[in-house]
C-alpha atoms as a PDB file:
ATOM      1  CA  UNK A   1      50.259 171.982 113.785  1.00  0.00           C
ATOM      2  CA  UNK A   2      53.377 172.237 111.732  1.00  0.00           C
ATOM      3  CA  UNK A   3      53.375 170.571 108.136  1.00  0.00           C
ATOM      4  CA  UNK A   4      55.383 167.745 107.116  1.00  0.00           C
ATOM      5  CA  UNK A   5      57.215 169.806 104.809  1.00  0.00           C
ATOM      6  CA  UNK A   6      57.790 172.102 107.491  1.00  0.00           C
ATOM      7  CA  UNK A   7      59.123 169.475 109.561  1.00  0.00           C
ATOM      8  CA  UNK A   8      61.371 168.337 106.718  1.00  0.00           C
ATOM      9  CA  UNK A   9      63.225 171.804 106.334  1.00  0.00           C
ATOM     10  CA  UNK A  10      63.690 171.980 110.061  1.00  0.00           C
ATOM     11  CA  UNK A  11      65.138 168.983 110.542  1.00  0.00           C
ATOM     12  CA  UNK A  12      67.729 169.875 107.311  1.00  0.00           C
ATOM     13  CA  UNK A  13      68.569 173.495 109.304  1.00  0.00           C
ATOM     14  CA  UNK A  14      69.059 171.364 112.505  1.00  0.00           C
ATOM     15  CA  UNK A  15      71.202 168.820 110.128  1.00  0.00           C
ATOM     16  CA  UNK A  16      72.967 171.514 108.769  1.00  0.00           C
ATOM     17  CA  UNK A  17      73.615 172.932 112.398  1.00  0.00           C
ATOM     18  CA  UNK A  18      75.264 169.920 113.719  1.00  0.00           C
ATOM     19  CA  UNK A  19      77.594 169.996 110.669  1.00  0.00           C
ATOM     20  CA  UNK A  20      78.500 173.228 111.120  1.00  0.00           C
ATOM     21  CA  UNK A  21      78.377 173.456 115.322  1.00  0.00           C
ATOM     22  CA  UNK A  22      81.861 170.907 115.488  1.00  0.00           C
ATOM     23  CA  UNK A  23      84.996 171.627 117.930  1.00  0.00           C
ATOM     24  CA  UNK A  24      88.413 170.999 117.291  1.00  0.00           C
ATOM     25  CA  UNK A  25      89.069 170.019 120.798  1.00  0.00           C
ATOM     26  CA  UNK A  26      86.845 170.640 123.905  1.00  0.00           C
ATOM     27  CA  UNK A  27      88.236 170.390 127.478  1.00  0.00           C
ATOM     28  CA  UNK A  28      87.174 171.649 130.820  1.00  0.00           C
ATOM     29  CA  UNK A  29      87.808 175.172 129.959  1.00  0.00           C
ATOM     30  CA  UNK A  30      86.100 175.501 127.061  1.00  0.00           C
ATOM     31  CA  UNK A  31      82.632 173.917 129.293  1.00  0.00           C
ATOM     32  CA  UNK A  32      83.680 176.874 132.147  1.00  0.00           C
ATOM     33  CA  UNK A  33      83.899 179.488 129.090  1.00  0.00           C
ATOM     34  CA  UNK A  34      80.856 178.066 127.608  1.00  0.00           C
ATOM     35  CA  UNK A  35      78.594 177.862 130.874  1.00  0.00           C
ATOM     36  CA  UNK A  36      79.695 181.285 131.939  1.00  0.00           C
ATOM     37  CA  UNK A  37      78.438 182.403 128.306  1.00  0.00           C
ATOM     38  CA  UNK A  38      74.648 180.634 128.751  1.00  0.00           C
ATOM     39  CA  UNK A  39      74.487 181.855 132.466  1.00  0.00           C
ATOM     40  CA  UNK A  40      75.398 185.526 130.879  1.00  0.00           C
ATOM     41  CA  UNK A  41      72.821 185.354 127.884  1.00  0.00           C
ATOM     42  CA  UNK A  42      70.150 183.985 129.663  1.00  0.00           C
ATOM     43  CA  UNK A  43      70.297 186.428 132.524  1.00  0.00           C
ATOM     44  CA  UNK A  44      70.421 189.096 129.674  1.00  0.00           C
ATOM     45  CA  UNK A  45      67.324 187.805 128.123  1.00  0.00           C
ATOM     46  CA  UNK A  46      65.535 186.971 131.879  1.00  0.00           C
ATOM     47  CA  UNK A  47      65.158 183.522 131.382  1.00  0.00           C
ATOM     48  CA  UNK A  48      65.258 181.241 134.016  1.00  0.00           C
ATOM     49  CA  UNK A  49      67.342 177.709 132.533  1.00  0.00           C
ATOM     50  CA  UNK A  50      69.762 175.249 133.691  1.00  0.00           C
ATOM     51  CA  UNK A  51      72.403 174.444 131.793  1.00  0.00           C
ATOM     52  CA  UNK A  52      74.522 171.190 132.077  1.00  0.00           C
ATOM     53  CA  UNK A  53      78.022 170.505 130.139  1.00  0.00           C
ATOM     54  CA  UNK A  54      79.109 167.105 130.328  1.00  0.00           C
ATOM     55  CA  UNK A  55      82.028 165.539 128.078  1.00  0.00           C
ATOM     56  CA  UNK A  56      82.132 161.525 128.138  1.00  0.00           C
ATOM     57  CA  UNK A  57      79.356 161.306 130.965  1.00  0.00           C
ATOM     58  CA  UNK A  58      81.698 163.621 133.169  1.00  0.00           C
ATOM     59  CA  UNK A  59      79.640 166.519 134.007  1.00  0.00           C
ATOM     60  CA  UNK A  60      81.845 169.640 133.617  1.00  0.00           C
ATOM     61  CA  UNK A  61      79.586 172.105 133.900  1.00  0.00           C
ATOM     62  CA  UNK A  62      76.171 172.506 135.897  1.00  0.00           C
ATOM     63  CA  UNK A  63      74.365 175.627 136.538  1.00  0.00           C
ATOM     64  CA  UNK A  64      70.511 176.596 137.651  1.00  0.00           C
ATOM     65  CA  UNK A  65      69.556 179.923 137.099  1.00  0.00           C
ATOM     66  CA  UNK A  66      66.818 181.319 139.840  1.00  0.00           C
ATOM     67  CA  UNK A  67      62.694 179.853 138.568  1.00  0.00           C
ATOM     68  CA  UNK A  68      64.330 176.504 137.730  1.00  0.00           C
ATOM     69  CA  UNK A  69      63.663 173.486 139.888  1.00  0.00           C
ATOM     70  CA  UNK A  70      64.797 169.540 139.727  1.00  0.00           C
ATOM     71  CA  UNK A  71      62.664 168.749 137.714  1.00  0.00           C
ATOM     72  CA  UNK A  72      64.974 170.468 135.146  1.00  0.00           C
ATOM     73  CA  UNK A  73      67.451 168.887 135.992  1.00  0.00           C
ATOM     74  CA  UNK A  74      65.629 165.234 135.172  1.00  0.00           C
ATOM     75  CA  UNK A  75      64.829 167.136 131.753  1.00  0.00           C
ATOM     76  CA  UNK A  76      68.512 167.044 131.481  1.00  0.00           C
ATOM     77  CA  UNK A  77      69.551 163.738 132.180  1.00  0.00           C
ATOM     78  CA  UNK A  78      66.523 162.290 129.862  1.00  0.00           C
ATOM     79  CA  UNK A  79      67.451 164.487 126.938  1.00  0.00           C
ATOM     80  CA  UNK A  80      71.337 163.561 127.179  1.00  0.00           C
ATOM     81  CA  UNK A  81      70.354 159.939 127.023  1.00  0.00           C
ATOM     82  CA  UNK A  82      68.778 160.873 123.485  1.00  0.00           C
ATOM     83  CA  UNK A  83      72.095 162.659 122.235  1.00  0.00           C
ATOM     84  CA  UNK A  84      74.084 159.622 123.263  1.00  0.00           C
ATOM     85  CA  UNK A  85      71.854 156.893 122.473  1.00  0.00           C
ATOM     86  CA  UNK A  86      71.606 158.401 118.681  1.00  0.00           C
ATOM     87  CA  UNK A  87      74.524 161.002 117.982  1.00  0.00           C
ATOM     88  CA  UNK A  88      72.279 164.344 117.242  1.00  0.00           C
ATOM     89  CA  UNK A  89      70.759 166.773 119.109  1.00  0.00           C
ATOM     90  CA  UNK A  90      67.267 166.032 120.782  1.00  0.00           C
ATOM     91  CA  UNK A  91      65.328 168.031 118.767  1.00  0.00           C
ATOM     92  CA  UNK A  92      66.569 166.527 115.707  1.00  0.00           C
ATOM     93  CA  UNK A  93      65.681 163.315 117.106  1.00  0.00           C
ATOM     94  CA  UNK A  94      62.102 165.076 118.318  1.00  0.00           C
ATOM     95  CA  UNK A  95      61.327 166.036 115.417  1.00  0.00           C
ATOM     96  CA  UNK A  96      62.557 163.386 113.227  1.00  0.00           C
ATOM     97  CA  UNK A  97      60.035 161.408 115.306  1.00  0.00           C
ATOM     98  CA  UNK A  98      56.709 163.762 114.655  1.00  0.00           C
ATOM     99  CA  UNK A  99      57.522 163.616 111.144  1.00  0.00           C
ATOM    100  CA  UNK A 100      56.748 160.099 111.269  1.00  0.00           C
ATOM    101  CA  UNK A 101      53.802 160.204 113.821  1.00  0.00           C
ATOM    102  CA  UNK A 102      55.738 158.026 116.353  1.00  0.00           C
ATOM    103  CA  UNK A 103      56.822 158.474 119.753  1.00  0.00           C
ATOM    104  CA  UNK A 104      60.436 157.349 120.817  1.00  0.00           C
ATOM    105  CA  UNK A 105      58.840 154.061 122.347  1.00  0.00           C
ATOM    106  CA  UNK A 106      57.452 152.899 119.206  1.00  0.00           C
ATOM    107  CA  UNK A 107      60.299 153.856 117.041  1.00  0.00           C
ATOM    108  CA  UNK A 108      62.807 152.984 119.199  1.00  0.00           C
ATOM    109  CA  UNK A 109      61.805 150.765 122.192  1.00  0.00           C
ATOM    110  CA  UNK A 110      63.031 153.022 124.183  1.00  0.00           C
ATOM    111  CA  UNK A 111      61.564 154.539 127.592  1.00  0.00           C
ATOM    112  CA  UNK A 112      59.871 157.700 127.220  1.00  0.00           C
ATOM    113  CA  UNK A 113      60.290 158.086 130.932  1.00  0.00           C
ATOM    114  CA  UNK A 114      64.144 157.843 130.602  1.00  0.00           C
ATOM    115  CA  UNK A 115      64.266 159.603 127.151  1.00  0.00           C
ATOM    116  CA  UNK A 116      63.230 162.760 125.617  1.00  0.00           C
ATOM    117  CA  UNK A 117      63.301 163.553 122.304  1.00  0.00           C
ATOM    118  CA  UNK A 118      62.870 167.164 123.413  1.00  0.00           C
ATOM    119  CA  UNK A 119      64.977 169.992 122.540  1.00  0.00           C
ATOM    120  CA  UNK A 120      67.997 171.289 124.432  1.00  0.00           C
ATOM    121  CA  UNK A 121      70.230 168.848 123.954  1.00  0.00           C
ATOM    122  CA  UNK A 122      72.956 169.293 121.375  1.00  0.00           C
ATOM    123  CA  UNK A 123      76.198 167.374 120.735  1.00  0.00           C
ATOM    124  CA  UNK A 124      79.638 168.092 121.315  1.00  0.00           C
ATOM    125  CA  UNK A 125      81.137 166.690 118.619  1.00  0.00           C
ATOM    126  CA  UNK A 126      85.278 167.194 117.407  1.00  0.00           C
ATOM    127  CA  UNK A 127      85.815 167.184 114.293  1.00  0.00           C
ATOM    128  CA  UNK A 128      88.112 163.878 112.963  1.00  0.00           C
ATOM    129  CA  UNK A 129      86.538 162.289 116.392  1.00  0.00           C
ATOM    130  CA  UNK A 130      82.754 162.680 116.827  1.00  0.00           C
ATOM    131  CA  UNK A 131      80.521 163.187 119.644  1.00  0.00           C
ATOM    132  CA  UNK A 132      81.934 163.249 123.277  1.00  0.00           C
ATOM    133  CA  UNK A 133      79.589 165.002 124.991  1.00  0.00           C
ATOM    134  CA  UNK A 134      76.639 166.933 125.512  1.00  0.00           C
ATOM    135  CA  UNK A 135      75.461 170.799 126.177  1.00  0.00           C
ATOM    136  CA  UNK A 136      72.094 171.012 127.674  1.00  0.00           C
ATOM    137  CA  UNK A 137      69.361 173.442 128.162  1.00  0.00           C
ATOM    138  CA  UNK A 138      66.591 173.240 130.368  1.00  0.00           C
ATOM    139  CA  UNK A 139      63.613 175.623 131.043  1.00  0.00           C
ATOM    140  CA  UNK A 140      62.351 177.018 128.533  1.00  0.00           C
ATOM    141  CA  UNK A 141      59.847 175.592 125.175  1.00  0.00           C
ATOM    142  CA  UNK A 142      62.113 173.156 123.432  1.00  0.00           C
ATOM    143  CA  UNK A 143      62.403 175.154 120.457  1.00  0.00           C
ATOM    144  CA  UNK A 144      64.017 177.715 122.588  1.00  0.00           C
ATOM    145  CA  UNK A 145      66.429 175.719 124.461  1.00  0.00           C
ATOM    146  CA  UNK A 146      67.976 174.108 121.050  1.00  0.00           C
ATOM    147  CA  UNK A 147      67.988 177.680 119.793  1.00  0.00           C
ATOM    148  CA  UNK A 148      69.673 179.612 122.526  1.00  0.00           C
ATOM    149  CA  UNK A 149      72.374 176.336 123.032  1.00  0.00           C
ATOM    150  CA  UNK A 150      72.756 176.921 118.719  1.00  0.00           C
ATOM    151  CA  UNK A 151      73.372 180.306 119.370  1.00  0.00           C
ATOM    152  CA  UNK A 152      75.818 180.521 122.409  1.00  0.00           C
ATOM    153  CA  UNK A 153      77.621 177.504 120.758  1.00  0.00           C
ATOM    154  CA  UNK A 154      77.935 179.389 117.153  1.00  0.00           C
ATOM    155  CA  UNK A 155      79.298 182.234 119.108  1.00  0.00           C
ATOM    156  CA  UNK A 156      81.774 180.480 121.356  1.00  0.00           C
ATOM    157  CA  UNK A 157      82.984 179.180 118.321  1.00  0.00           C
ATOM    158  CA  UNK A 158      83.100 181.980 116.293  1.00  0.00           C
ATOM    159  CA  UNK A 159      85.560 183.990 118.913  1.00  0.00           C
ATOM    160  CA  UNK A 160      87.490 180.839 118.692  1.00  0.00           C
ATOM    161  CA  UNK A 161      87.767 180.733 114.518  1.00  0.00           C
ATOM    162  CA  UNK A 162      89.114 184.259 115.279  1.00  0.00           C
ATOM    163  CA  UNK A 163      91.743 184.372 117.575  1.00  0.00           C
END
């Protein structure tokens, strides 16, 4: 069982992630460019995910790798809700709610069977704008889904900073 204090410095890296994770613009290229790069890292790594791009409740982008099934795709939809309903990613919102022993239907009053505060779900958000959208793992333990999306999302932006 992780700590409280534990809990407490993860959900500052995840702060500080969010902060940091911000796009100047994002339009339906930049969800092709970014898919392409999830489908390509998670093929890499032999993990079987969907991923799901979607940029004012427009889906963009929507791809299931082989070992994934609907039910991944419900995942999906249920953690988007989350990043919509409260601006951050759904493990921040996950976690924020074990730190305080609560589920999202006592803290929030809102369905757990329409919401999950699970991870995979992270925000797009533009800087000078905020969040528009949502990039969304599926598949794997939720600590791995938030930290592969982290990771293809610092990297797309990364080649971006530099060109």
């Amino acid at each position: 069982m992780t700590s409280n204090a534990e809990m407490l410095a993860l959900l500052q890296e995840i702060q500080e992630q969010e902060a940091t994770l911000v796009f100047t613009h994002f339009t339906n290229d930049d969800a092709l460019a970014l898919g392409l790069r999830f489908i390509e890292g998670a093929r890499a790594e032999g993990k079987a995910i969907t991923i799901d791009i979607t940029r004012h409740g427009h889906q963009l982008f929507h791809y299931a790798l082989e070992g994934t099934s609907p039910d991944n795709d419900l995942w999906i939809q249920r953690k988007n809700r989350v990043v919509q309903h409260f601006g951050h990613s759904s493990y921040y919102v996950g976690t924020e709610l074990r730190s305080k022993g609560k589920t999202i239907e006592e803290a929030s009053l809102l369905d757990g069977t329409i919401y999950a505060a699970h991870g995979g779900a992270f925000p797009i958000r533009i800087a000078g704008v905020g969040v528009v959208g949502t990039i969304t793992v599926s598949g794997l333990p939720q600590a791995e889904d938030h930290a592969l999306a982290v990771r293809i999302i610092g990297a797309y932006l990364a080649e971006l900073a530099a060109q």
